[in-house]
C-alpha atoms as a PDB file:
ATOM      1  CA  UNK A   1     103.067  88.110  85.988  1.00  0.00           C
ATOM      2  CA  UNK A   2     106.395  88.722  87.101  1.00  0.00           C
ATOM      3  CA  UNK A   3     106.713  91.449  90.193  1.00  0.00           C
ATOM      4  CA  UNK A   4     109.872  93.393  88.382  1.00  0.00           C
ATOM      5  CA  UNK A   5     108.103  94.317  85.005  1.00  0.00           C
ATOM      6  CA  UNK A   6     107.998  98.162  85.036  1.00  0.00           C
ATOM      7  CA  UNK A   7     105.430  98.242  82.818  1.00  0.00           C
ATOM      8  CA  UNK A   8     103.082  96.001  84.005  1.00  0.00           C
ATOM      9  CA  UNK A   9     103.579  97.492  87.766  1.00  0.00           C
ATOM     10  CA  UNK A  10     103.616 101.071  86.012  1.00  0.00           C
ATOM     11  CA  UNK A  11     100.085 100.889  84.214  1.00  0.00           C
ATOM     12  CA  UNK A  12      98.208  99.376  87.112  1.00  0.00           C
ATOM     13  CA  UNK A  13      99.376 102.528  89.159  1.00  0.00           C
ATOM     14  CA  UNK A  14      98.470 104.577  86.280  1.00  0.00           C
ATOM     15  CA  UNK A  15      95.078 102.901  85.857  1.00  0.00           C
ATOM     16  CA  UNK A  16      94.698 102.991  89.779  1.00  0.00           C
ATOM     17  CA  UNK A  17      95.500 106.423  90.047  1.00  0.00           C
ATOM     18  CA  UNK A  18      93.457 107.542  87.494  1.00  0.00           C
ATOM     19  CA  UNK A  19      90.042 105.458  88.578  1.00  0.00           C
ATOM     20  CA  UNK A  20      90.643 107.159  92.038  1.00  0.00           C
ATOM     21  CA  UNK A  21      90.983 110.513  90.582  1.00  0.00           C
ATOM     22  CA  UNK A  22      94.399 111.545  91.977  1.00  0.00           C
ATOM     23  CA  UNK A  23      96.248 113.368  89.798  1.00  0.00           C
ATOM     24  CA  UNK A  24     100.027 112.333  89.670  1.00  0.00           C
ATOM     25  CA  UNK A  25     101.368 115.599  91.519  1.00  0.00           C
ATOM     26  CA  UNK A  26      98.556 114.538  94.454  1.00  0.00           C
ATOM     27  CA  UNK A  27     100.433 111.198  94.765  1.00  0.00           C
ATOM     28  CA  UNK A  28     104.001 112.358  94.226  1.00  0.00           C
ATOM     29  CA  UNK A  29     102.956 114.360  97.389  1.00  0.00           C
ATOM     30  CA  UNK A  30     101.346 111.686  99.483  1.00  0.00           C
ATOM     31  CA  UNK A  31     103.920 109.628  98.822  1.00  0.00           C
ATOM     32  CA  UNK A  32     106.825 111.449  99.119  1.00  0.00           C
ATOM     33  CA  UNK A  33     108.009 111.304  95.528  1.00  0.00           C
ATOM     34  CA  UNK A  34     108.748 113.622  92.747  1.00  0.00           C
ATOM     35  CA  UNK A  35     105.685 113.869  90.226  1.00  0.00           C
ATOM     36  CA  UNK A  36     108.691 113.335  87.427  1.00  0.00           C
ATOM     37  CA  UNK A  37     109.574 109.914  89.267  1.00  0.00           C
ATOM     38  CA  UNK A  38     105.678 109.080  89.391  1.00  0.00           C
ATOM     39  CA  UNK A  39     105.256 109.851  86.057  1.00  0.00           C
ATOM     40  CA  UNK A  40     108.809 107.699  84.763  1.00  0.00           C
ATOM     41  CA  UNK A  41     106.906 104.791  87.187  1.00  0.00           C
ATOM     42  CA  UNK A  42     103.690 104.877  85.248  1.00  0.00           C
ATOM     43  CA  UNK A  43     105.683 105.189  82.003  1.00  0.00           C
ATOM     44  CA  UNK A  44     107.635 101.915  83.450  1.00  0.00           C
ATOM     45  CA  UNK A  45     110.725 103.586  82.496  1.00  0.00           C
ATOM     46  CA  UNK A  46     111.315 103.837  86.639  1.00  0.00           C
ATOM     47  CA  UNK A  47     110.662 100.552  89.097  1.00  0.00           C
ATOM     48  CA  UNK A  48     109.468 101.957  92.681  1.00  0.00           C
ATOM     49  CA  UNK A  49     111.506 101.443  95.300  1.00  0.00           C
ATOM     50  CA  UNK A  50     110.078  98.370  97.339  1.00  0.00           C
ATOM     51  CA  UNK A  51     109.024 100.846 100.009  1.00  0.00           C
ATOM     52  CA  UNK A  52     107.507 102.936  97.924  1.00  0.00           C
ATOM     53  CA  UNK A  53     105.774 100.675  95.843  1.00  0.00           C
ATOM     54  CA  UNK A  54     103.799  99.976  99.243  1.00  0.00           C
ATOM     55  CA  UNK A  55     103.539 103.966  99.704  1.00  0.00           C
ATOM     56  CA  UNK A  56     101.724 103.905  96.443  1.00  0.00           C
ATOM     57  CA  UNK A  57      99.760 100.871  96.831  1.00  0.00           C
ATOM     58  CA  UNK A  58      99.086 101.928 100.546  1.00  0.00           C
ATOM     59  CA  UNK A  59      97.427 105.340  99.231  1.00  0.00           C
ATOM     60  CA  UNK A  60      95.568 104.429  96.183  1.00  0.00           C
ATOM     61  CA  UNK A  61      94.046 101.426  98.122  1.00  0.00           C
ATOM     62  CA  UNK A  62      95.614  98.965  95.719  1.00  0.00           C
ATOM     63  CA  UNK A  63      95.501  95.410  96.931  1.00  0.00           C
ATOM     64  CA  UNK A  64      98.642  93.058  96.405  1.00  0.00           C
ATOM     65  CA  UNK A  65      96.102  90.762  94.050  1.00  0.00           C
ATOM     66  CA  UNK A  66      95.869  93.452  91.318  1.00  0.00           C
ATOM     67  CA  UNK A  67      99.369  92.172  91.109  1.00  0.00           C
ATOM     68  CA  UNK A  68      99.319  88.856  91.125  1.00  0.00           C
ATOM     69  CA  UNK A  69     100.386  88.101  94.986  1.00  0.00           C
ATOM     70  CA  UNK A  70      98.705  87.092  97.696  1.00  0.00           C
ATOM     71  CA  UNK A  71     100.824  87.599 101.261  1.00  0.00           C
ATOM     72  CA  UNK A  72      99.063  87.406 103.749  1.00  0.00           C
ATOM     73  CA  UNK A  73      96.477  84.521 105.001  1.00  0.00           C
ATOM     74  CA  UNK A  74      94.379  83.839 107.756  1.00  0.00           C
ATOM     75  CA  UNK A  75      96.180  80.379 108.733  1.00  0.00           C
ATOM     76  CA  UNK A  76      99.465  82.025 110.113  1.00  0.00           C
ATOM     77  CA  UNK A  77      99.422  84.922 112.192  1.00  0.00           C
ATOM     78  CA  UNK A  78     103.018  85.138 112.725  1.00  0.00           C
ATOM     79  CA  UNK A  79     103.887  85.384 108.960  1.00  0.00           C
ATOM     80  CA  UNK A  80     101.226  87.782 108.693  1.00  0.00           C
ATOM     81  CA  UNK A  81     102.689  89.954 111.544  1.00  0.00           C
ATOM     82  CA  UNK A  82     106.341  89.644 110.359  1.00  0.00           C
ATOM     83  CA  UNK A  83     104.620  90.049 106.467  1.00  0.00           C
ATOM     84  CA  UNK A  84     103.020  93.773 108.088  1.00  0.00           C
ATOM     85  CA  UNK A  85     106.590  94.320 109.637  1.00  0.00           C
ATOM     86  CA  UNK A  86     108.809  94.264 106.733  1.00  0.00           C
ATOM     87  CA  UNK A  87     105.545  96.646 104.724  1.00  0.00           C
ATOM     88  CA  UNK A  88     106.275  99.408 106.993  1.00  0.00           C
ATOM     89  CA  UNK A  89     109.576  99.461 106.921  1.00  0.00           C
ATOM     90  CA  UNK A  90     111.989 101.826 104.787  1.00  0.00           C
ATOM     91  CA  UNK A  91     114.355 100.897 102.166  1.00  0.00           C
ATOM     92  CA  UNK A  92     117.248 101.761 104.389  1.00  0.00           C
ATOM     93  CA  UNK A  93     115.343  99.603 107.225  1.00  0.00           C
ATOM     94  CA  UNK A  94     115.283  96.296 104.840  1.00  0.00           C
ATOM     95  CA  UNK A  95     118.860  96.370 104.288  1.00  0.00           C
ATOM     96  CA  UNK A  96     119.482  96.378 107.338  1.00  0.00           C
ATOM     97  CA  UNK A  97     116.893  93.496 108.060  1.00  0.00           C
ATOM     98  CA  UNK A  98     118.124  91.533 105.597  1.00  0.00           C
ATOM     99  CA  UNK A  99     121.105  89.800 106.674  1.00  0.00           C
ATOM    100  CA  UNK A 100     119.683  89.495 110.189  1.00  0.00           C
ATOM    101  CA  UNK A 101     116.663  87.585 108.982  1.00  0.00           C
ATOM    102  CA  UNK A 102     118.915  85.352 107.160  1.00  0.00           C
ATOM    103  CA  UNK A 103     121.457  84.773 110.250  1.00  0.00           C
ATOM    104  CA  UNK A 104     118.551  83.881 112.129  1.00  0.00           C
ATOM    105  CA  UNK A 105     116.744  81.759 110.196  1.00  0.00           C
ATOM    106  CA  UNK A 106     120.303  79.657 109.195  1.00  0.00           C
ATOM    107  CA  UNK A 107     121.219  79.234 113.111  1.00  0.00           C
ATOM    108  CA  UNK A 108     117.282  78.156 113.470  1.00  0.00           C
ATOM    109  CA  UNK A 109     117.219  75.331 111.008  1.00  0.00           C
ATOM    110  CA  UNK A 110     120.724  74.152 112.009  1.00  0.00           C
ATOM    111  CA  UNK A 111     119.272  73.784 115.395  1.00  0.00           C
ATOM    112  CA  UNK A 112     116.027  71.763 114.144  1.00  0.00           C
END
């Protein structure tokens, strides 16, 4: 399973959704999204925004397995922390991550 098919993303929401019996205008609110954007997601016309792909998830109590990835384990606590970090954080937020992460993580293996 590849993470960016819209389809595949957009009918496990759908199915999700409608096994939890929230109607698309319910999540559109809880999530902060127009019910014509929910609707274009479960149609996989639209992709969610990484944020609120988690919104969605988050709310309809969707684990990241349904999907075919598995982030977090028991072994290491820091990547899980950092893992949590970058899930509650906006779109705007993760740009703005981004290039720091990378800086940081270039200047630590040159120093290894």
């Amino acid at each position: 399973m590849a993470f960016d098919d819209k389809d595949y993303i957009g009918r496990k929401i759908k199915n999700f959704r409608r096994k939890r019996h929230v109607t698309q205008a319910k999540l559109a609110e809880l999530v902060d999204l127009s019910e014509k954007h929910i609707s274009k997601i479960e149609a996989g016309i639209h992709q969610p925004s990484i944020s609120a792909f988690f919104k969605i998830i988050q709310v309809l109590d969707i684990g990241l397995e349904e999907f075919g990835l598995t982030m977090l384990t028991e072994e290491n606590k820091v990547r899980n922390e950092i893992l949590e970090c970058i899930y509650d954080s906006t779109d705007e937020e993760l740009s703005l991550l981004l290039p720091l992460i990378k800086c940081l993580k270039d200047n630590l293996r040159k120093k290894l």
